[in-house]
Structure formats: structure tokens, C-alpha cells
Protein backbone atom coordinates (compact mmCIF):
# COMPACT_ATOMS: atom_id res chain seq x y z
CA UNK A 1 -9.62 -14.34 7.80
CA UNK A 2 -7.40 -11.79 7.76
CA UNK A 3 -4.57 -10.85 4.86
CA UNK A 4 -1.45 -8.76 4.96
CA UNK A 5 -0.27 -7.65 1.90
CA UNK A 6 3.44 -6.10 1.83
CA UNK A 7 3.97 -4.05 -1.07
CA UNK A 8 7.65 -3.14 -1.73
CA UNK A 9 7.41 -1.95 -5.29
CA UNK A 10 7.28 1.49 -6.99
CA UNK A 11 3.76 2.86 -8.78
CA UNK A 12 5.30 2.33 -11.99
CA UNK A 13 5.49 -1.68 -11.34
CA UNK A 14 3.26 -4.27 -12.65
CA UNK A 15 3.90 -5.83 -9.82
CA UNK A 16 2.25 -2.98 -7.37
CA UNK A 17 -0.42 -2.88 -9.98
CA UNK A 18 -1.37 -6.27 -9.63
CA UNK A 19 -0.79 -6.43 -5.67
CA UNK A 20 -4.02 -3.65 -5.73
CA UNK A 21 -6.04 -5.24 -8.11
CA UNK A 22 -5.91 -8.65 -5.40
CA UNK A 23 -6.37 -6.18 -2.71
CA UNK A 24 -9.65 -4.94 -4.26
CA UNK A 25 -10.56 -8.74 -5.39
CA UNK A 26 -10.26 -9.83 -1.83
CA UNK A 27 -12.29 -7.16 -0.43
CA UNK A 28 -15.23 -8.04 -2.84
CA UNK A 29 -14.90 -11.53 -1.41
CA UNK A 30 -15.51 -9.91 2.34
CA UNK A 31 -12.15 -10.28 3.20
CA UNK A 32 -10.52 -8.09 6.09
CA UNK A 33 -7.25 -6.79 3.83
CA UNK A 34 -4.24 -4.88 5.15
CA UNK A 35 -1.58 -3.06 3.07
CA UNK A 36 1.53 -2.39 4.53
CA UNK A 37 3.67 -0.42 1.78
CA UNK A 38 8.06 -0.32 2.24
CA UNK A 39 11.08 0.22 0.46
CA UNK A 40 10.30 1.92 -2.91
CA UNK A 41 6.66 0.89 -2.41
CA UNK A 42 5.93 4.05 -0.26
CA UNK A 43 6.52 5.88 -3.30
CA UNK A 44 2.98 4.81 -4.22
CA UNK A 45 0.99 6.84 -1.33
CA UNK A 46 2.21 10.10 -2.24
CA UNK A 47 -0.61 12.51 -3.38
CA UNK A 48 -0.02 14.09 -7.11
CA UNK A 49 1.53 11.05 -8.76
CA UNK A 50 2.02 11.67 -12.03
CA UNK A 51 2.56 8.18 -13.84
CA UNK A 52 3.40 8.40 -18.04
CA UNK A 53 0.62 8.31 -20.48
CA UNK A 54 0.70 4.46 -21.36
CA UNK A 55 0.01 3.89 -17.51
CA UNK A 56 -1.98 6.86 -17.08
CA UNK A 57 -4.81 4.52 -15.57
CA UNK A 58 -3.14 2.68 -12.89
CA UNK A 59 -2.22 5.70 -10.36
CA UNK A 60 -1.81 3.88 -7.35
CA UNK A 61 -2.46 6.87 -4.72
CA UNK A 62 -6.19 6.74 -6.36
CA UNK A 63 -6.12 2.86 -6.21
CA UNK A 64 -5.07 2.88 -2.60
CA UNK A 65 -7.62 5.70 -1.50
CA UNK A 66 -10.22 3.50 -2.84
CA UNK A 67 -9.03 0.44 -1.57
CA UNK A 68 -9.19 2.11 2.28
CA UNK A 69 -12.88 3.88 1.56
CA UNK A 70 -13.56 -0.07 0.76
CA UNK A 71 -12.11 -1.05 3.95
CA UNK A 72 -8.60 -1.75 3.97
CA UNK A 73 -6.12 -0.32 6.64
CA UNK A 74 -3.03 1.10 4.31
CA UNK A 75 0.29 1.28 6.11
CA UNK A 76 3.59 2.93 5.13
CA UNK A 77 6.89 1.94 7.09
CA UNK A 78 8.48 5.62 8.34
CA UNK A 79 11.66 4.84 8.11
CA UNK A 80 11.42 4.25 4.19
CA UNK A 81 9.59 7.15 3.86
CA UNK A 82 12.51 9.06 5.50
CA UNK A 83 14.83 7.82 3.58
CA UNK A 84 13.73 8.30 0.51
CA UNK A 85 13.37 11.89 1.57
CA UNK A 86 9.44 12.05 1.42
CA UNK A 87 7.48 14.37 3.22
CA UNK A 88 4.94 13.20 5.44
CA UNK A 89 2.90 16.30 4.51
CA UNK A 90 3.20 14.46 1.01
CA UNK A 91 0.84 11.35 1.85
CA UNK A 92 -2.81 11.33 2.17
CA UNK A 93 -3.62 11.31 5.79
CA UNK A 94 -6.27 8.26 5.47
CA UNK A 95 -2.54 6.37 4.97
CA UNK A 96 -1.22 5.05 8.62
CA UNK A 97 2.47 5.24 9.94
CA UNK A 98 3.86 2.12 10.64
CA UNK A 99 7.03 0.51 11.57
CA UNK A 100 9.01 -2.63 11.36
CA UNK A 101 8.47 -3.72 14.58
CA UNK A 102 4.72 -3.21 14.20
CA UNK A 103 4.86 -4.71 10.66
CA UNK A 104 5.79 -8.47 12.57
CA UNK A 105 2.96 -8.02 14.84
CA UNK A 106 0.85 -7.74 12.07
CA UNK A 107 2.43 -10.45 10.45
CA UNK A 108 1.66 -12.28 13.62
CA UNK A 109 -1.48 -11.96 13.75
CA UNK A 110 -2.25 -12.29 10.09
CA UNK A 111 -3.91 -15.12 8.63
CA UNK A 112 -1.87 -15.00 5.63
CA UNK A 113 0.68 -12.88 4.64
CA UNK A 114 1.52 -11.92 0.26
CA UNK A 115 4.64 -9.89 -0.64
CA UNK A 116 4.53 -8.12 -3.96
């Protein structure tokens, strides 16, 4: 089975939190995971986050590294990276550009499909 999980949330969201943590539970459970990050949630693959001390522990640039050396394919949508004015020299390069029109194929061919 396959799982897309859309992530439109900043790093400082329990809500992006949480979508990462499921990521990583899935994965443990053999699932084939997929992150496709948009709106204010690309603001969580840029390298050098510095989140504020009481959430110090959940930098989600770390979180999604590990996620992908696990086995996940992490996506950002270029055209909210743009404009948001981030630098694609910004984002690790393990992180794949994407698009809306290739975001429906992959929702498509998902088997499910979660939106944080």
C-alpha cells in the first residue's frame, strides 16, 4: 500500500509535528510513505531552521531527512517555494521538486491520501 501525505503547515505547527511522527510510524509498519510538502509547509525543508527553545526538539528539516534515509520520497510544490521567496539553494537536495499537476498523479495513484 502506498500513502501520500500532504503537509501544508509551517515547522512551528503541531500539526506538521504530528503529520512526521505518522510518517515515521507508518514506515516502521513497512509502509511505502510519500510526503508532498505546500503552502507554508515548504517552510519545513529549509536547512538551518531555527525553531524556539520550548520546541527545540521537533526541527522538522532533521525529521524529514530522517524520514527519507528511512525511505520516504519528500516532495515540495515549486511554486510555493517561489512564492514565499525561498531559495532552492535553501533546501536539502535529498528533497524533490514537485508540482501540482504531478501532486494529482500521485494522488492517483496513491492508496490513500492524509492532509495535515
Amino acid at each position: 500500500m502506498s500513502l501520500l501525505i500532504i503537509i501544508n503547515e509551517s515547522p512551528s505547527s503541531s500539526k506538521t509535528w504530528n503529520a512526521l511522527r505518522l510518517c515515521a510510524a507508518l514506515i516502521g509498519q513497512d509502509e511505502e510513505v510519500q510526503v508532498f510538502l505546500m503552502n507554508d509547509g515548504v517552510f519545513n525543508v529549509m536547512n538551518n531552521q531555527n525553531p524556539p527553545d520550548e520546541i527545540a526538539s521537533q526541527a522538522t528539516s532533521k525529521k524529514l531527512f530522517e524520514l527519507h534515509t528511512l525511505g520516504a520520497d519528500i516532495f515540495y510544490c515549486s511554486q510555493c517555494l517561489e512564492s514565499r521567496g525561498i531559495n532552492v539553494n535553501e533546501i536539502a537536495p535529498e528533497i524533490k521538486k514537485s508540482n501540482l499537476p504531478k501532486l494529482a498523479i500521485q494522488i492517483q495513484e496513491a492508496s490513500k491520501v492524509i492532509s495535515f
